[in-house]
Protein backbone atom coordinates (compact mmCIF):
# COMPACT_ATOMS: atom_id res chain seq x y z
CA UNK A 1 167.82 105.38 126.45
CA UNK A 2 164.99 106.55 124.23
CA UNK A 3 161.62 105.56 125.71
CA UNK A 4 160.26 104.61 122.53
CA UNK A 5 163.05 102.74 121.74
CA UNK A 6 162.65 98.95 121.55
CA UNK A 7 164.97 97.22 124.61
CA UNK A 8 168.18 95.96 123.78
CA UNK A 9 168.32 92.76 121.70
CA UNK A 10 164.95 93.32 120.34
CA UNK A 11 164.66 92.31 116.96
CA UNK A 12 161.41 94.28 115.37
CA UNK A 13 159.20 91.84 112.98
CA UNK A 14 159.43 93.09 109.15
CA UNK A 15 156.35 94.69 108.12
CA UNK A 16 153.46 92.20 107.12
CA UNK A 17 152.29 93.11 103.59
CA UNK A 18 148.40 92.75 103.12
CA UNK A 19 147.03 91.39 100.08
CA UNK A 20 145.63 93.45 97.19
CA UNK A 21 141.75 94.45 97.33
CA UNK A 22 140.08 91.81 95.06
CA UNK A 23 139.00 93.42 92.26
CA UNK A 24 135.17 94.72 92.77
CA UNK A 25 134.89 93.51 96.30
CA UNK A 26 134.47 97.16 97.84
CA UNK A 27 133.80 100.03 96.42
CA UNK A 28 135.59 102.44 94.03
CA UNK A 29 134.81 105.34 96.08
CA UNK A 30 132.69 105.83 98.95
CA UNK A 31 128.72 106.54 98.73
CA UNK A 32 128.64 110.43 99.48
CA UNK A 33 127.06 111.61 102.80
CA UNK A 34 123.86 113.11 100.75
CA UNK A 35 122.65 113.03 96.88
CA UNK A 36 121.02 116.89 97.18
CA UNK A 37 117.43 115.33 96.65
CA UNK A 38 114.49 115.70 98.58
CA UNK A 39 113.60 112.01 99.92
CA UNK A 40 112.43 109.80 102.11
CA UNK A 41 112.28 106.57 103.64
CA UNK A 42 111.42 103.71 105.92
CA UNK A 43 113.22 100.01 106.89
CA UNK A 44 111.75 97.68 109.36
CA UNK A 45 114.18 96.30 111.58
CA UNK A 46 111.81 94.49 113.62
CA UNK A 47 108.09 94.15 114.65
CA UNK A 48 108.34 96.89 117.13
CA UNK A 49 111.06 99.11 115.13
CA UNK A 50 111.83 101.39 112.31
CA UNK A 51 114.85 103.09 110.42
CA UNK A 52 113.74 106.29 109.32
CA UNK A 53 116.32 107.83 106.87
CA UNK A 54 115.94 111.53 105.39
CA UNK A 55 117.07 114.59 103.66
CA UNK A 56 115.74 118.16 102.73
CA UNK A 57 117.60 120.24 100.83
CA UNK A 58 115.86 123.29 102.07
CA UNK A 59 117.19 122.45 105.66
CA UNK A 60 116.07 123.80 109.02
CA UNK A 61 114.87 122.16 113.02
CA UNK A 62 111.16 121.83 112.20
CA UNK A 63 111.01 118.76 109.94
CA UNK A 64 108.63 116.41 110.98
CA UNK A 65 108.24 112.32 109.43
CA UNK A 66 104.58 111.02 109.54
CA UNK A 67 103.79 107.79 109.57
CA UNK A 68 100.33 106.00 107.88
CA UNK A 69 99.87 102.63 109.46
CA UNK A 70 97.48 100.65 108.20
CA UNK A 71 95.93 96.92 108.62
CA UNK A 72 94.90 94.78 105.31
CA UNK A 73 93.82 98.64 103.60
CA UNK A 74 92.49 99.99 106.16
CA UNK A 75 94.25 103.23 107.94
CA UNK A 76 95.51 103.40 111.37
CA UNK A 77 95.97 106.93 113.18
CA UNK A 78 98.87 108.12 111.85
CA UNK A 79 102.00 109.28 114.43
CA UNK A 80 104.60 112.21 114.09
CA UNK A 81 108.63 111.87 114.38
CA UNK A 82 110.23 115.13 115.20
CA UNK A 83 113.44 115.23 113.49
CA UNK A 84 116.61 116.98 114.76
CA UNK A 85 118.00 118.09 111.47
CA UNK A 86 117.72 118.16 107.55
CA UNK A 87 119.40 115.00 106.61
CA UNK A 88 119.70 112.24 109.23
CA UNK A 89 118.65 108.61 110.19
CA UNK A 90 117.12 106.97 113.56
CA UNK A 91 114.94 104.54 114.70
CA UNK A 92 112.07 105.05 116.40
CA UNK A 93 109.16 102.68 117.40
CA UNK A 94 106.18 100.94 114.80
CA UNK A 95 103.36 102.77 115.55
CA UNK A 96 100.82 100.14 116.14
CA UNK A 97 103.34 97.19 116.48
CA UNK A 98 101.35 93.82 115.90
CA UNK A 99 98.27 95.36 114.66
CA UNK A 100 99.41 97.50 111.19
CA UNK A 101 100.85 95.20 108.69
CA UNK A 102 101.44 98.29 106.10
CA UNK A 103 103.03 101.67 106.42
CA UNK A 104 103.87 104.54 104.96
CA UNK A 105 105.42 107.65 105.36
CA UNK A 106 106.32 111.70 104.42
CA UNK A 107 108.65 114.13 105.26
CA UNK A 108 107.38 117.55 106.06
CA UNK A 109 106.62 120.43 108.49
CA UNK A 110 103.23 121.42 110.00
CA UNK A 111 102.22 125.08 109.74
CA UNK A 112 99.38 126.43 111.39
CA UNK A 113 97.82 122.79 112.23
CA UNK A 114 98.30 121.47 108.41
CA UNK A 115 100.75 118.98 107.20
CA UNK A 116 102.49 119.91 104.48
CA UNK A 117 104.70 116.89 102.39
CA UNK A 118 107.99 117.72 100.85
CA UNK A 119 108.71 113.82 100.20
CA UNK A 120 106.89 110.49 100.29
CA UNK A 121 108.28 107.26 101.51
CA UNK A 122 107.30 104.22 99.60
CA UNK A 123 104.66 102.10 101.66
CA UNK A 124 106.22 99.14 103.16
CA UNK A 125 104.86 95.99 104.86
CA UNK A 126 105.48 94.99 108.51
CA UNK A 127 107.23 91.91 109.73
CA UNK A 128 104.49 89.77 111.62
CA UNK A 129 105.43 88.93 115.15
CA UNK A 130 104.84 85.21 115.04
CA UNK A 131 106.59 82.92 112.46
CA UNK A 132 105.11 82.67 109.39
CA UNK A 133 103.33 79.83 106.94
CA UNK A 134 105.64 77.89 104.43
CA UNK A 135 105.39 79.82 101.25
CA UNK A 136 107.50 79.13 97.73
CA UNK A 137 110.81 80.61 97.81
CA UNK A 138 111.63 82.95 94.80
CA UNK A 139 115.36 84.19 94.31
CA UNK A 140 116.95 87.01 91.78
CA UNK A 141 119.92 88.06 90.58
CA UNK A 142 120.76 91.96 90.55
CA UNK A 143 123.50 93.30 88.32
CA UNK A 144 126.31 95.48 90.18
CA UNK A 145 125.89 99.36 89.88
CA UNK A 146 127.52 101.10 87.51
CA UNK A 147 128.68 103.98 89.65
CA UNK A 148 129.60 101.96 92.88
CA UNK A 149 127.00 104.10 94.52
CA UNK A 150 127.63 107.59 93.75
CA UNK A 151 124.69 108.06 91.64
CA UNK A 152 121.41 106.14 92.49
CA UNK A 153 120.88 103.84 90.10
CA UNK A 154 117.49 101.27 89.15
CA UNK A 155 118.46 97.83 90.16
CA UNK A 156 118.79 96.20 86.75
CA UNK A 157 117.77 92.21 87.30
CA UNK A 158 119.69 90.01 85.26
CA UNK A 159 117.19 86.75 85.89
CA UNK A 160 115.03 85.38 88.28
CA UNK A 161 112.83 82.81 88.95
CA UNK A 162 111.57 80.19 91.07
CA UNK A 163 113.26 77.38 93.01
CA UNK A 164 112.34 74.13 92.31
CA UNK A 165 112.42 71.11 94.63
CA UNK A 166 114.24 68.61 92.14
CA UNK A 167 116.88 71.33 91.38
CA UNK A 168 116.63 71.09 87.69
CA UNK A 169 116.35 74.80 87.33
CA UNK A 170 116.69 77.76 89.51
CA UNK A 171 118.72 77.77 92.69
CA UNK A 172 120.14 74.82 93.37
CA UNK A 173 118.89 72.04 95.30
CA UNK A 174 121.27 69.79 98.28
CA UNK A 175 120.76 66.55 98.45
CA UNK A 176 122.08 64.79 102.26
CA UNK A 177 122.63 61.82 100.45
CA UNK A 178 125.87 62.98 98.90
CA UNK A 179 128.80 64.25 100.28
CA UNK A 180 130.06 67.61 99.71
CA UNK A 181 133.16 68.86 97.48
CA UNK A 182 135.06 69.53 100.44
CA UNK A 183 134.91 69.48 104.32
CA UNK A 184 131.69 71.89 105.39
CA UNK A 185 130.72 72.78 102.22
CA UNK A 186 127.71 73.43 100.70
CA UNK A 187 128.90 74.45 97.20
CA UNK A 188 127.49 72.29 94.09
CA UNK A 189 130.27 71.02 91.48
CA UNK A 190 129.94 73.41 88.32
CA UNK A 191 132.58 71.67 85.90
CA UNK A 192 131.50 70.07 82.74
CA UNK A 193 132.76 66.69 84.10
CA UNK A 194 130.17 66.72 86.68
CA UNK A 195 127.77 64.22 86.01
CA UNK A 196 124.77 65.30 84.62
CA UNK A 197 122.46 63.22 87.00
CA UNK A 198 124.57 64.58 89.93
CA UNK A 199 123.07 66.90 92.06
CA UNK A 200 125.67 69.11 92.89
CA UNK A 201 124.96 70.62 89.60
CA UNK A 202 123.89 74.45 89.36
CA UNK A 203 120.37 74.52 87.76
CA UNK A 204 120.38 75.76 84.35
């Protein structure tokens, strides 16, 4: 008997078929690996860590990514990554962690004790390590990229605005007091037969 035969009286299961991709879900084609651009950036993950993501087209082992902490304006000594390679991403630890509130960054190489920049990362702010005060709560909506991410694109913002407490207009607002369209959830009724005094309305 063939080893990789199924045993006697085995009946193999027809093949499942999977549903079509929804249309737009995922991209078109995937983002490529590098866009051949000098750049630079930083992502906090956390109050005591970075992503650092980079690429120099000009390549080589002695690239360096300085950091400029700073607190309410005022700089913080600034801190030196090494980096492995021209084009890469890792995290590495806020310099300063619970004291900067700002940072900022280049990617370069020091020669002969000088830094010099080949790109700048915009300046970011720091997540505080203890909860925050209650502040108004803004939302946007972003259109999808043209180019599904194979060209970098400006966000293009098709509205925004704030949310209001009544839920007249922007996002909108739950009430308790009502039940919901169906079991667990937390969608508001959009149909034109919705009541207009309802408030599992969308705000206009």
């Amino acid at each position: 008997m063939n080893p990789t035969s199924p045993p006697f009286g085995f009946v193999r299961p027809p093949p499942v078929e999977t549903p079509a991709e929804p249309h737009g879900l995922l991209d078109l084609e995937e983002p490529p690996v590098a866009y051949d651009l000098d750049e630079a950036g930083v992502v906090p993950r956390d109050p005591q860590h970075l992503l650092v993501y980079w690429e120099a087209r000009a390549g080589g082992t002695d690239l360096v990514f300085r950091m400029y902490p700073s607190r309410d304006g005022e700089p913080l000594p600034h801190q030196d990554v090494p980096l492995p390679r021209a084009l890469g991403r890792i995290y590495v630890s806020t310099p300063h962690a619970g004291v900067a509130t700002h940072l900022a960054g280049a990617l370069g190489r020091v020669i002969d004790g000088a830094f010099h920049a080949i790109a700048h990362a915009p300046r970011v702010r720091l997540p505080s390590e203890v909860p925050g005060a209650d502040a108004p709560v803004e939302w946007m909506e972003v259109a999808a990229g043209a180019t599904r991410g194979i060209v970098r694109e400006r966000p293009q913002v098709v509205r925004r605005g704030p949310s209001h407490p009544n839920g007249e207009r922007g996002l909108p607002h739950w009430d308790e007091r009502y039940p919901p369209e169906a079991p667990g959830s937390r969608v508001p009724r959009q149909d034109a037969e919705s009541d207009a005094s309802s408030p599992h309305r969308w705000g206009k």
